[in-house]
PDB file of N, CA and C in Angstrom:
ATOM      1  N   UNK A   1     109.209 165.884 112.856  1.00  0.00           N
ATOM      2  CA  UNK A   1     109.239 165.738 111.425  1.00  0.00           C
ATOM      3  C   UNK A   1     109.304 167.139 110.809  1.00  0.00           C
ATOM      4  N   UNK A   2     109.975 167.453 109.739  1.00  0.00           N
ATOM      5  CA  UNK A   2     110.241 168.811 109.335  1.00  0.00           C
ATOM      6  C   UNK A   2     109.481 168.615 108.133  1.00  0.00           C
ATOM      7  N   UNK A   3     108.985 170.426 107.784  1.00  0.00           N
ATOM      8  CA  UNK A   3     107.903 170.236 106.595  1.00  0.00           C
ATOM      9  C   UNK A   3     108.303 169.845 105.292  1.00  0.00           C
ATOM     10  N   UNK A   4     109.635 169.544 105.181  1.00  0.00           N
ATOM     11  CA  UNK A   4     110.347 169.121 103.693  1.00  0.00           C
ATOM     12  C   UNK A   4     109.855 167.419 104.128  1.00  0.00           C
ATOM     13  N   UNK A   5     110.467 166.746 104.751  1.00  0.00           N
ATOM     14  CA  UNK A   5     109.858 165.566 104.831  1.00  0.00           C
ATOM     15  C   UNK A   5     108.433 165.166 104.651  1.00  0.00           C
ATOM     16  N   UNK A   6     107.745 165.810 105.126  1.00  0.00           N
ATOM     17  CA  UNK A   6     106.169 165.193 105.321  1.00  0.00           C
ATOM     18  C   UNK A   6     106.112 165.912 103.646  1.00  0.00           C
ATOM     19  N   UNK A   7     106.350 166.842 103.685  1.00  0.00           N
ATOM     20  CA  UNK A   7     106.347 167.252 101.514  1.00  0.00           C
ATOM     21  C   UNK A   7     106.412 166.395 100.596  1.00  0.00           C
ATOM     22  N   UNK A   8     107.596 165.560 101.234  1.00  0.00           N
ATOM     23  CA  UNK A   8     108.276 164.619 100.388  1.00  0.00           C
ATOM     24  C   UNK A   8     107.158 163.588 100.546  1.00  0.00           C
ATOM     25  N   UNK A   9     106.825 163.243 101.853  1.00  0.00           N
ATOM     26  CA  UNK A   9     105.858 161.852 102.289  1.00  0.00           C
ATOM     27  C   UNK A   9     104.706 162.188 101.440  1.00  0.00           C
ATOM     28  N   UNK A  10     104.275 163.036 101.199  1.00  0.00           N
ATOM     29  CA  UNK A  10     103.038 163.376 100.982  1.00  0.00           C
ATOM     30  C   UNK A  10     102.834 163.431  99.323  1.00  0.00           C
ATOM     31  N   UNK A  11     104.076 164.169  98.524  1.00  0.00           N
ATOM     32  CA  UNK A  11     104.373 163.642  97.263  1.00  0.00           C
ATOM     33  C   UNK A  11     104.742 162.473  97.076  1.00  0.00           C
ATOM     34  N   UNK A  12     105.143 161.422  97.622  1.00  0.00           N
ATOM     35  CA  UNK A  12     105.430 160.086  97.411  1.00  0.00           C
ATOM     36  C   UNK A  12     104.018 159.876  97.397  1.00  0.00           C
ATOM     37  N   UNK A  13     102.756 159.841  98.239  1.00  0.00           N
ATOM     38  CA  UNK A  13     101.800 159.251  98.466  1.00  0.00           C
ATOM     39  C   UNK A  13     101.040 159.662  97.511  1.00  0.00           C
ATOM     40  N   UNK A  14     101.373 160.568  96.532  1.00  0.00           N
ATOM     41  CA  UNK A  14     100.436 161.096  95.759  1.00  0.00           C
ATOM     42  C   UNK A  14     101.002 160.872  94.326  1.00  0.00           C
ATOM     43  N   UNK A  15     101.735 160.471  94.296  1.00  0.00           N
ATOM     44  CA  UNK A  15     102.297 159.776  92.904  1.00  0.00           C
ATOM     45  C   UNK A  15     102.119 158.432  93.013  1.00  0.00           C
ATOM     46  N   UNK A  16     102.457 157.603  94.099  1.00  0.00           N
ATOM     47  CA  UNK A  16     101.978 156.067  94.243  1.00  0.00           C
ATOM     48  C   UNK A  16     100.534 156.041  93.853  1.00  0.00           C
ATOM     49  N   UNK A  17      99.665 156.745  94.309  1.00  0.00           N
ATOM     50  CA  UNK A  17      98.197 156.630  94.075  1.00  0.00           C
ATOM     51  C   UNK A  17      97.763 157.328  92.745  1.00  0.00           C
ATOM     52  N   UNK A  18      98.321 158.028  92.251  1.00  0.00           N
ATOM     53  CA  UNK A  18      98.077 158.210  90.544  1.00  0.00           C
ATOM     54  C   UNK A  18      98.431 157.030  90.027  1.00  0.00           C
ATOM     55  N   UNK A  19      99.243 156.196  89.949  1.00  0.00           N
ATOM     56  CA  UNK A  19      99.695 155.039  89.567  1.00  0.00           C
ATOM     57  C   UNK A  19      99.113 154.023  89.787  1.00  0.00           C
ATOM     58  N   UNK A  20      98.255 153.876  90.673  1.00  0.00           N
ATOM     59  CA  UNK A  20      97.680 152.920  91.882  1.00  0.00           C
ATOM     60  C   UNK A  20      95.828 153.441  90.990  1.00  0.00           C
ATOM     61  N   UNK A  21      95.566 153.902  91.044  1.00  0.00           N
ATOM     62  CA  UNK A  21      94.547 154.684  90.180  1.00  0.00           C
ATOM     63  C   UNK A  21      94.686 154.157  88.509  1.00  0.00           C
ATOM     64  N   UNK A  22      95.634 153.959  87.894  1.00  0.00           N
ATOM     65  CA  UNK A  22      95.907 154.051  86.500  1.00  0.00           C
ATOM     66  C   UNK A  22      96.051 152.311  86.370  1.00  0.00           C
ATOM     67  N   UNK A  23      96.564 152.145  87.117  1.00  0.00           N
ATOM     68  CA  UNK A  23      96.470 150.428  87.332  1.00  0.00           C
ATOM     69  C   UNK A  23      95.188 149.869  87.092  1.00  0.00           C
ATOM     70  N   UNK A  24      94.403 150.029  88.572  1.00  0.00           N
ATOM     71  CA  UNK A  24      92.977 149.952  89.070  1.00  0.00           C
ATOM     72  C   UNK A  24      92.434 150.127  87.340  1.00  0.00           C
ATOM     73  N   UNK A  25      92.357 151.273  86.940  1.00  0.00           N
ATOM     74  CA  UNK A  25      91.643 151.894  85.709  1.00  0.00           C
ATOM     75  C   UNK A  25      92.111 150.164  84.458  1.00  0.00           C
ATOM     76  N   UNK A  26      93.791 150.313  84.384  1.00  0.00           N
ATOM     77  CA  UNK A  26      93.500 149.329  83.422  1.00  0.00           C
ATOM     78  C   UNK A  26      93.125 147.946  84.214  1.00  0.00           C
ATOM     79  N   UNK A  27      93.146 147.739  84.847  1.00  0.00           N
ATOM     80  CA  UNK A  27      92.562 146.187  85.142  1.00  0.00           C
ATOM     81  C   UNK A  27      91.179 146.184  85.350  1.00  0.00           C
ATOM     82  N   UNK A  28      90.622 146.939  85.559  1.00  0.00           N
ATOM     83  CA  UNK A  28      89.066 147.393  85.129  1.00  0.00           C
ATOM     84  C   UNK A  28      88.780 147.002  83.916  1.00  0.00           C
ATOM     85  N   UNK A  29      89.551 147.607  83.282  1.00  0.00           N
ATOM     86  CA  UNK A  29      88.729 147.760  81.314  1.00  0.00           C
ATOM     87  C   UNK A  29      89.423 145.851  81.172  1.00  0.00           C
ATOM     88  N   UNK A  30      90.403 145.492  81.535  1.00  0.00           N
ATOM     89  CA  UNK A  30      90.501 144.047  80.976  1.00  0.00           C
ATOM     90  C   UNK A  30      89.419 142.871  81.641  1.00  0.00           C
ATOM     91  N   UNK A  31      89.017 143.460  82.664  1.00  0.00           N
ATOM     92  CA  UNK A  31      87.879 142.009  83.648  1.00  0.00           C
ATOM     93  C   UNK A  31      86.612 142.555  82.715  1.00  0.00           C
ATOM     94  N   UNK A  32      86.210 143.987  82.266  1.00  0.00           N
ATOM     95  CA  UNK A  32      85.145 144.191  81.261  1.00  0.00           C
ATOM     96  C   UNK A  32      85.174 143.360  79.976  1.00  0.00           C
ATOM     97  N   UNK A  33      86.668 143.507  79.134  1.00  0.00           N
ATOM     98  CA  UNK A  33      86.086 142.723  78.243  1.00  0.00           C
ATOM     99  C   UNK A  33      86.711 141.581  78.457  1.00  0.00           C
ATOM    100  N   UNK A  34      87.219 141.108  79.302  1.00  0.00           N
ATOM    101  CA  UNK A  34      86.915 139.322  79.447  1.00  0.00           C
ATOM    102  C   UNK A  34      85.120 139.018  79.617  1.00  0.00           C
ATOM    103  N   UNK A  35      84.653 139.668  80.872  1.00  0.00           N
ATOM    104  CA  UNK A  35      83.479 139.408  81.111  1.00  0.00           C
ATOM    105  C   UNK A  35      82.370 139.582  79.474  1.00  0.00           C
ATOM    106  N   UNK A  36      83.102 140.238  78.439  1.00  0.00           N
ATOM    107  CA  UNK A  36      82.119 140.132  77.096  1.00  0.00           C
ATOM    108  C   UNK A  36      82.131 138.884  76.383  1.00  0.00           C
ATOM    109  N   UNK A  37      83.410 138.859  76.444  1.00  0.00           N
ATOM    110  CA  UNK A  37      84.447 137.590  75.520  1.00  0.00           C
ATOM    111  C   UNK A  37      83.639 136.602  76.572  1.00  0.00           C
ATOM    112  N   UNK A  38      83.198 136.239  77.642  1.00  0.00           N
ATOM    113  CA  UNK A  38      82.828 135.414  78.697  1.00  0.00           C
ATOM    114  C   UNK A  38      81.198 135.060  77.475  1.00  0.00           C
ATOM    115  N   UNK A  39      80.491 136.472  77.956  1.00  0.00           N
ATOM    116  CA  UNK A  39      78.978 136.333  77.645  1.00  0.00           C
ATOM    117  C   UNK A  39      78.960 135.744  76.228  1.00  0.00           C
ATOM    118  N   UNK A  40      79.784 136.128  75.190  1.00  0.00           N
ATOM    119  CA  UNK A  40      79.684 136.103  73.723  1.00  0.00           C
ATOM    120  C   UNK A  40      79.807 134.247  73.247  1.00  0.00           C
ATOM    121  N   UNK A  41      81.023 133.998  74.638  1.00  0.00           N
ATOM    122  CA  UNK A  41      80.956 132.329  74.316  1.00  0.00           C
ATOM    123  C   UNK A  41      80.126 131.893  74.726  1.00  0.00           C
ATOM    124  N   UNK A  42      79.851 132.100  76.018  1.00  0.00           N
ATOM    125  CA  UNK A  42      78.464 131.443  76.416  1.00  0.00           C
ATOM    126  C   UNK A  42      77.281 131.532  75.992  1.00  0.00           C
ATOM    127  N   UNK A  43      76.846 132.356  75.145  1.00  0.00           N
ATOM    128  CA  UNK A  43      75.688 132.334  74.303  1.00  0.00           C
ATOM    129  C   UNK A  43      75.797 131.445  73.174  1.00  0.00           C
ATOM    130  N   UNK A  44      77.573 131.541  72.463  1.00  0.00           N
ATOM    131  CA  UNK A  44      77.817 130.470  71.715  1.00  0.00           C
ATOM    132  C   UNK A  44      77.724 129.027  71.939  1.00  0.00           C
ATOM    133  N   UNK A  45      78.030 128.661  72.371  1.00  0.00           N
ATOM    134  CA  UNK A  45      77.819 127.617  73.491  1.00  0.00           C
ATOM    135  C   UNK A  45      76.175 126.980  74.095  1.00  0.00           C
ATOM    136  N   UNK A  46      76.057 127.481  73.907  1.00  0.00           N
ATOM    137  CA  UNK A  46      74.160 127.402  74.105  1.00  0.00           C
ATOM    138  C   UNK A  46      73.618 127.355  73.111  1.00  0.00           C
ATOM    139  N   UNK A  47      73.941 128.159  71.855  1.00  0.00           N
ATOM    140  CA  UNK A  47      73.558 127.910  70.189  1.00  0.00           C
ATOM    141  C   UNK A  47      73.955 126.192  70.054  1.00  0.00           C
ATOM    142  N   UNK A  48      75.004 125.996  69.971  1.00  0.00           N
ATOM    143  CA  UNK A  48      75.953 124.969  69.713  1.00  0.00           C
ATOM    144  C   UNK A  48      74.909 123.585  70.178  1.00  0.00           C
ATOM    145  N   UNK A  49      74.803 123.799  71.521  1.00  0.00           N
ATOM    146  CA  UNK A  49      74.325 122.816  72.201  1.00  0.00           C
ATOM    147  C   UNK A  49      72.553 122.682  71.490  1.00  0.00           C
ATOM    148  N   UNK A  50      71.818 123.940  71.592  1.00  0.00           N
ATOM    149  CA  UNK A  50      71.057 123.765  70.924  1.00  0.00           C
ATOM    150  C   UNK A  50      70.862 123.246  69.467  1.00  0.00           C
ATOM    151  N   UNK A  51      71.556 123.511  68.540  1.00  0.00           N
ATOM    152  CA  UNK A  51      71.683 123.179  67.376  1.00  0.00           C
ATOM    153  C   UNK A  51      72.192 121.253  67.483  1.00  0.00           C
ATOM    154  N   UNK A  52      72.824 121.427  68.088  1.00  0.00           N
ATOM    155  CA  UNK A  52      73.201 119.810  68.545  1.00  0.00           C
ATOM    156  C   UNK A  52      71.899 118.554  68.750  1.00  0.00           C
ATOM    157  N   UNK A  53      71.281 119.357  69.781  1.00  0.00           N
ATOM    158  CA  UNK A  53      70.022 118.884  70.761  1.00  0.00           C
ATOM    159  C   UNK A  53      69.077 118.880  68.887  1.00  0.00           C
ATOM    160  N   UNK A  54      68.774 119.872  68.575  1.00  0.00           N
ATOM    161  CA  UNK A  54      68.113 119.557  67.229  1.00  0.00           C
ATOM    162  C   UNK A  54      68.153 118.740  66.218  1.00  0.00           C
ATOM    163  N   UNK A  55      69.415 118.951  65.791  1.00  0.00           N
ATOM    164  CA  UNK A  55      69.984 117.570  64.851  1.00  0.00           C
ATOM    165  C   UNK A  55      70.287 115.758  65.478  1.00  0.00           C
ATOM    166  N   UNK A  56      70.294 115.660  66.569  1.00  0.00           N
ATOM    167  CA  UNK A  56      70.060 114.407  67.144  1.00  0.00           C
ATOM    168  C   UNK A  56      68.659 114.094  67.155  1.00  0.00           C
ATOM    169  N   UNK A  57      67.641 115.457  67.585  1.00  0.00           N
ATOM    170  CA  UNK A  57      66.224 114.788  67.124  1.00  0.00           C
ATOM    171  C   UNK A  57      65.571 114.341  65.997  1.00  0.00           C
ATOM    172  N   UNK A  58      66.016 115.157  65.003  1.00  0.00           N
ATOM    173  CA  UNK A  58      65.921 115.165  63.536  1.00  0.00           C
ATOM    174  C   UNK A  58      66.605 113.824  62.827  1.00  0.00           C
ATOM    175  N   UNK A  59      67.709 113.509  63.690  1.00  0.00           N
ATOM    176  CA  UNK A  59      67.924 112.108  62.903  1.00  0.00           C
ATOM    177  C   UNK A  59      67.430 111.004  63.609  1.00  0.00           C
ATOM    178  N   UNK A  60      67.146 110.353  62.035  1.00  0.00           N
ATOM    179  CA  UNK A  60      66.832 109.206  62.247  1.00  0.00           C
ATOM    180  C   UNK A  60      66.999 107.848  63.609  1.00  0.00           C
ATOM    181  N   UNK A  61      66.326 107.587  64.403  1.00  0.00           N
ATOM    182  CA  UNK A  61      67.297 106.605  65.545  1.00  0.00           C
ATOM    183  C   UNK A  61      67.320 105.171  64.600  1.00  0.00           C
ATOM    184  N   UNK A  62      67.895 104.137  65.290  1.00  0.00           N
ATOM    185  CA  UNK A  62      67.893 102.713  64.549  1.00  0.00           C
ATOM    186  C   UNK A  62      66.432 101.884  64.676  1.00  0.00           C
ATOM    187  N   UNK A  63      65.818 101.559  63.890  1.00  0.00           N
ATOM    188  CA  UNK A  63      64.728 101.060  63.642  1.00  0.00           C
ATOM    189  C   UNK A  63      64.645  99.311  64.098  1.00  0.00           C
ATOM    190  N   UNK A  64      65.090  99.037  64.784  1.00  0.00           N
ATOM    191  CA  UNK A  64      65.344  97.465  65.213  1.00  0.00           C
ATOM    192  C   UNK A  64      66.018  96.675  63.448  1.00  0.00           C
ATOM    193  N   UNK A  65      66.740  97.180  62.985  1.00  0.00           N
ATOM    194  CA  UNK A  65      67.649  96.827  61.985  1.00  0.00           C
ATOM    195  C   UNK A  65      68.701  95.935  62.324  1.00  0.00           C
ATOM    196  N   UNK A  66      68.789  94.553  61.213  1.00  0.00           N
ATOM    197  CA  UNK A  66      69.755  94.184  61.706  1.00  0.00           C
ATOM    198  C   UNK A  66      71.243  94.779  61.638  1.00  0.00           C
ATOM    199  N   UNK A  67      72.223  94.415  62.373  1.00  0.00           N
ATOM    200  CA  UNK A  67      73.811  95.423  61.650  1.00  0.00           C
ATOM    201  C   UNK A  67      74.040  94.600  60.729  1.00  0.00           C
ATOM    202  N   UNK A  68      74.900  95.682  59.929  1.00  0.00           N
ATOM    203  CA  UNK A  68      75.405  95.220  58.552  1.00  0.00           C
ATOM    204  C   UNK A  68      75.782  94.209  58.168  1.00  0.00           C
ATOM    205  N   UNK A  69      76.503  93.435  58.982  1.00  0.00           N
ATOM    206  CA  UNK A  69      76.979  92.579  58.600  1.00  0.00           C
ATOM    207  C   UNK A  69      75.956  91.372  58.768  1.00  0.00           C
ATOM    208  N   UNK A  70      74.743  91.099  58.907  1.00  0.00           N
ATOM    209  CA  UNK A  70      73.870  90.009  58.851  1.00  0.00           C
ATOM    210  C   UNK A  70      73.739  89.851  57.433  1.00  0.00           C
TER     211      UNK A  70
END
């Protein structure tokens, strides 16, 4: 192998991996804020349900009433 080749091999390998690096970097920052956008619903989601769970206790259930139409 002559030293222009392995030069060349060696600059190929080192520009693929700056790239390979810059990738990595952005698909990093997008699984971060999915994983926020993740936490932010799921806390929503737990409000929701709670607030739900509350207002079903709070109302009234049916009192052995007849239905309307009696």
């Amino acid at each position: 192998m002559t030293d222009k080749t392995f030069a060349d091999r060696i600059e190929a390998l080192e520009t693929r991996l700056t790239y390979q690096e810059e990738t990595i970097e952005t698909l990093n920052q997008a699984v971060t804020a999915q994983w926020k956008q993740i936490d932010t619903l799921t806390r929503q989601v737990a409000e929701f349900g709670e607030r739900l769970r509350e207002s079903e206790a709070a109302r009234p259930g049916p009192a052995n009433e007849p239905p309307p139409h009696y």
